[in-house]
Protein backbone atom coordinates (compact mmCIF):
# COMPACT_ATOMS: atom_id res chain seq x y z
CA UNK A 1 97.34 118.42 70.65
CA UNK A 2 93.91 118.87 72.79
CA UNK A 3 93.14 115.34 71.28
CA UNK A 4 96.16 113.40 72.43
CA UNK A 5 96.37 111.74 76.30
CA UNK A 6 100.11 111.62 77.15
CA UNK A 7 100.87 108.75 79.37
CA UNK A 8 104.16 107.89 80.75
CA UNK A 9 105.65 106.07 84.08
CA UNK A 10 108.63 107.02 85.90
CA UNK A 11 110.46 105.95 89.40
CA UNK A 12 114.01 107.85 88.55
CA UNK A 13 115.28 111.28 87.39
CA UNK A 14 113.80 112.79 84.62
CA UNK A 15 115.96 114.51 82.04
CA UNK A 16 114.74 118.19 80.78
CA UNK A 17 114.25 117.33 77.43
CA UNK A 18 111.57 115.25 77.99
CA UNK A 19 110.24 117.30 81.04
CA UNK A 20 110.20 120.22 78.79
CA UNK A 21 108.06 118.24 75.97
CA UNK A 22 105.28 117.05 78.61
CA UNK A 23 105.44 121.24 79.45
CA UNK A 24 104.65 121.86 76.31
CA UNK A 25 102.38 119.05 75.74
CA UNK A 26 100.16 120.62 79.06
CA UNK A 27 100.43 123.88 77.65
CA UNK A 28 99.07 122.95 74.34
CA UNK A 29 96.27 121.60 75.87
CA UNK A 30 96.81 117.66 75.73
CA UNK A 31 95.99 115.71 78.80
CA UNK A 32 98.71 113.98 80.93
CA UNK A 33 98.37 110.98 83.06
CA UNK A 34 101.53 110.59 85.10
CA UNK A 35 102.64 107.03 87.16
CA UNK A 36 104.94 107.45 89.46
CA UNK A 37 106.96 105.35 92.36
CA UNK A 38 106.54 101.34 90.55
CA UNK A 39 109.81 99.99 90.29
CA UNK A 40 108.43 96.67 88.49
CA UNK A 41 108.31 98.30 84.87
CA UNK A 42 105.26 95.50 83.70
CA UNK A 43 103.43 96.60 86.55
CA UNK A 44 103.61 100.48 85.41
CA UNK A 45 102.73 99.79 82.33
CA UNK A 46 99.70 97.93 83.48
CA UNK A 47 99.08 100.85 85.73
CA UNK A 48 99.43 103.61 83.67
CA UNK A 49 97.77 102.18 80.72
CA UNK A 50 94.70 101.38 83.34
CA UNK A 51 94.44 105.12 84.56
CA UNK A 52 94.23 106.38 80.80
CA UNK A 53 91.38 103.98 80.06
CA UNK A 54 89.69 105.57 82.71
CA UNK A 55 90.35 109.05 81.29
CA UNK A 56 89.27 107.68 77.93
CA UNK A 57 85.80 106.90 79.50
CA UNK A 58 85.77 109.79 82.00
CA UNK A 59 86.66 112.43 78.52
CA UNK A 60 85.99 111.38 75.36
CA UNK A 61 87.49 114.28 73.47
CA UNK A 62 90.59 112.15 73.57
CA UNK A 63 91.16 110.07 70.50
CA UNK A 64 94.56 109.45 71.20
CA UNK A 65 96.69 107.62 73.60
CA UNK A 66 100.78 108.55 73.47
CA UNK A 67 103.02 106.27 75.35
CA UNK A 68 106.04 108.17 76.22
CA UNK A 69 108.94 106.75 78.49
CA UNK A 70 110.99 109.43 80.47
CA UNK A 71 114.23 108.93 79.03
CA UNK A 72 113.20 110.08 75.19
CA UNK A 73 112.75 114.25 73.70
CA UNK A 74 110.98 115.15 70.78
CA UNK A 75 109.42 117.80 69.59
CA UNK A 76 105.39 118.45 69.15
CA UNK A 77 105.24 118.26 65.14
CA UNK A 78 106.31 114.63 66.23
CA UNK A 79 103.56 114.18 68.67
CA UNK A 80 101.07 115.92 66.30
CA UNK A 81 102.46 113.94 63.37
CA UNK A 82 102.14 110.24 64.89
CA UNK A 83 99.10 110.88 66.00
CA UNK A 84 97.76 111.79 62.85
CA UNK A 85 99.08 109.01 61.46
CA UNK A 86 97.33 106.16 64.10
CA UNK A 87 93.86 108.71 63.69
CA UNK A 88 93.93 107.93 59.40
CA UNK A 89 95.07 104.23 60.33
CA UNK A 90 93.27 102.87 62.99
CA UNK A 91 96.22 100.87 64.35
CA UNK A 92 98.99 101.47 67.40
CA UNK A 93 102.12 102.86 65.10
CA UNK A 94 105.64 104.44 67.19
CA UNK A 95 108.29 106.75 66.08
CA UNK A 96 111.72 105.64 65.76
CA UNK A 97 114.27 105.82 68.02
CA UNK A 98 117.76 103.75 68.35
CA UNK A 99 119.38 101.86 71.07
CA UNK A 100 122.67 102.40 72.75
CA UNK A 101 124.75 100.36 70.25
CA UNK A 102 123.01 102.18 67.27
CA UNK A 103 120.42 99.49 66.91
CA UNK A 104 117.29 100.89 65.93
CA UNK A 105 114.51 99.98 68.80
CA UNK A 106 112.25 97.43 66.87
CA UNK A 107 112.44 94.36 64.37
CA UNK A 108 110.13 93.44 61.67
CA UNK A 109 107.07 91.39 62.57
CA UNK A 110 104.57 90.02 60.26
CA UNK A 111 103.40 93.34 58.03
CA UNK A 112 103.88 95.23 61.08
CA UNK A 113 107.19 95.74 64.04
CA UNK A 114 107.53 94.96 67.27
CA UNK A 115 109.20 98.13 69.10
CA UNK A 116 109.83 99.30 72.48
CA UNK A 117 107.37 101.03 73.81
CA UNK A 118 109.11 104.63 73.81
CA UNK A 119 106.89 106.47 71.62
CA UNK A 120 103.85 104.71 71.09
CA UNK A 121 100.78 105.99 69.80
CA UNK A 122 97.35 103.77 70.44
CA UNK A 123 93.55 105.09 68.78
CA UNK A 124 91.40 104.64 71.87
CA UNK A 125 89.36 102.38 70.06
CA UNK A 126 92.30 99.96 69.55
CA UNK A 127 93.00 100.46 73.43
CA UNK A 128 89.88 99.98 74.68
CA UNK A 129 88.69 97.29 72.87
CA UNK A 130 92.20 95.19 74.50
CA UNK A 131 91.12 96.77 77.83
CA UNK A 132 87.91 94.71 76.92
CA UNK A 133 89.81 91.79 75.57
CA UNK A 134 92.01 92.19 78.94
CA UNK A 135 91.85 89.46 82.49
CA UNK A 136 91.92 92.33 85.96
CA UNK A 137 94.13 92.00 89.24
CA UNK A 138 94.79 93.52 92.19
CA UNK A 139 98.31 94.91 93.82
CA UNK A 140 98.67 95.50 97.33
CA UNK A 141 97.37 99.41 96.19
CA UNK A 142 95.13 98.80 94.07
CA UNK A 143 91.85 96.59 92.61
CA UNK A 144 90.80 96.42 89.08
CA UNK A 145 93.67 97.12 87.03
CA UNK A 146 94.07 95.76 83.61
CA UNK A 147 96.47 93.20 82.34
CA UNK A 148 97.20 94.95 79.58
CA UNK A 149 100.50 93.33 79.00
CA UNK A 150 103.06 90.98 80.92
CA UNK A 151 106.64 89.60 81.15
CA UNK A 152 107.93 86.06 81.52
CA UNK A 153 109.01 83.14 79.73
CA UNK A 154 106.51 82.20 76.99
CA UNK A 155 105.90 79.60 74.60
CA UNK A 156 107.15 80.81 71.27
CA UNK A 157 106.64 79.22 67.92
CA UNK A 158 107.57 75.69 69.50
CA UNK A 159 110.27 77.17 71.86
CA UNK A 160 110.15 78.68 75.45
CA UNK A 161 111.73 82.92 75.13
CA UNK A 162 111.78 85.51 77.81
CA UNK A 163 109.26 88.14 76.80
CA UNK A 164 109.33 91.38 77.79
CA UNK A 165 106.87 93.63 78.18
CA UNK A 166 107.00 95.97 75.76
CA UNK A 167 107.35 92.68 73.24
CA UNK A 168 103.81 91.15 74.71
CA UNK A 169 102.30 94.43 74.24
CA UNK A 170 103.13 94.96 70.47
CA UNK A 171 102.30 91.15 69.84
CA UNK A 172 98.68 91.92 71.53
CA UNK A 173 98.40 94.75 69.52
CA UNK A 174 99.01 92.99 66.39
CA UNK A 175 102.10 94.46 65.75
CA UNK A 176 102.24 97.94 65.51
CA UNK A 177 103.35 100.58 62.42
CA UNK A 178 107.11 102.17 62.44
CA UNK A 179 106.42 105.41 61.33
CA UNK A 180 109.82 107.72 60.01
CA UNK A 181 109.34 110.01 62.91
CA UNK A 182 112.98 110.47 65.11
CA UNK A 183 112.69 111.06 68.42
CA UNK A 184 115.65 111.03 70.80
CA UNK A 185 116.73 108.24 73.36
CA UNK A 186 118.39 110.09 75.93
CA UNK A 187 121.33 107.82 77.79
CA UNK A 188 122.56 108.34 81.32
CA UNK A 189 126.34 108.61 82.12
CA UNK A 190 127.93 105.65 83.58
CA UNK A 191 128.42 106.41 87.71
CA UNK A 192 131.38 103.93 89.30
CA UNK A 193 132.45 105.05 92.83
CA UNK A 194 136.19 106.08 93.20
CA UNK A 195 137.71 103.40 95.78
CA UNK A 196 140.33 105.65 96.86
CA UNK A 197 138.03 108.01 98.02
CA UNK A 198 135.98 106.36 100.84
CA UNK A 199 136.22 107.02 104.28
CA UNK A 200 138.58 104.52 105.45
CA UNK A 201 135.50 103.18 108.34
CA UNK A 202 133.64 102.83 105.87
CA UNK A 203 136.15 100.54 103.09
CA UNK A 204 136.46 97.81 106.48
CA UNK A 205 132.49 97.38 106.29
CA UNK A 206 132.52 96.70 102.76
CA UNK A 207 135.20 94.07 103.18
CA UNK A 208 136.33 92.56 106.52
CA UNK A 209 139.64 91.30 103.90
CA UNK A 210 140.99 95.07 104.54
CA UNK A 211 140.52 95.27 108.23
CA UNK A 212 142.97 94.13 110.68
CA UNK A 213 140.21 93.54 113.26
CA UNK A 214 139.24 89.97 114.10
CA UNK A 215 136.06 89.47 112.38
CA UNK A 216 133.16 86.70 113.51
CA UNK A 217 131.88 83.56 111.29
């Protein structure tokens, strides 16, 4: 585990199953770089993947780079096991983990998948050599970060797709392998306000229809 640089973003509530695996993670001795407060998800990404090339180079004991979004658990054999995996191979691989409708999160590509980006274990050669490979820019916070990956509409095999960015990043890493590790996507419950509850000030702001007060053009 001392081998392995956890790296994750996160700008909402995070559940305790994965807060308790990065606990265990720090305890074990792995290294954790945390992004926080970047509501544009391409953006973190391109953050956080920036501040754990500059670990790489500041600590070289790491061999390992583990992409973990806050909404998945798991359990350190699974950590320990996909990075062993990416160490023998050479090449980005993620665990497997499903969708909300029971699809499992990735589709074949080439040899390889394209997955979310979950649970995704990079070789810090493979990850430094795309930080090389890589064009910089600046945010309003910081200079020098690496376009690592991006999100857009792209041309496609002759047609124009939205992209997202966990899709550009698997595509720039050739694909990656789909290793038969589970790990667990954790789902939020559904939140609708109860109408009938509201103050009754506050259900004439939300629509002038429900007030008898004259309301301006």
């Amino acid at each position: 585990m001392k081998r392995i640089l956890f790296v994750y973003s996160s700008n909402r509530w995070m559940p305790p199953e994965f807060t308790d695996g990065i606990q265990a993670a720090a305890l074990a001795g792995a290294g954790i770089v945390q992004q926080y407060g970047t509501s544009d998800v391409t953006l973190a990404r391109n953050k956080a993947l920036t501040a754990a090339v500059r670990q790489l180079r500041a600590d070289t004991r790491f061999d390992v780079v583990l992409l973990v979004d806050s909404d998945q658990g798991w359990a350190p054999e699974s950590a320990l096991a996909l990075a062993a995996h990416v160490r023998f191979t050479g090449h980005a691989a993620s665990a497997c983990y499903i969708m909300s409708d029971g699809r499992l999160a990735g589709h074949p590509h080439k040899d390889r998948w394209i997955t979310g980006l979950g649970f995704l274990a990079i070789p810090r050669r493979q990850l430094l050599d795309l930080a090389e490979m890589s064009e910089r820019f600046s945010d309003a916070h910081e200079s020098d970060l690496i376009e690592f990956t991006s999100s857009g509409v792209q041309l496609v095999e002759g047609k124009r797709k939205w992209l997202g960015e966990d899709y550009t990043l698997c595509l720039r890493l050739g694909g990656v392998d789909l290793v038969p590790i589970a790990v667990t996507h954790i789902k939020a419950v559904p939140l609708t306000p109860h109408m009938g509850r509201l103050d009754e000030s506050l259900r004439q702001r939300l629509s002038p229809l429900h007030s008898d007060e004259p309301t301006n053009p």
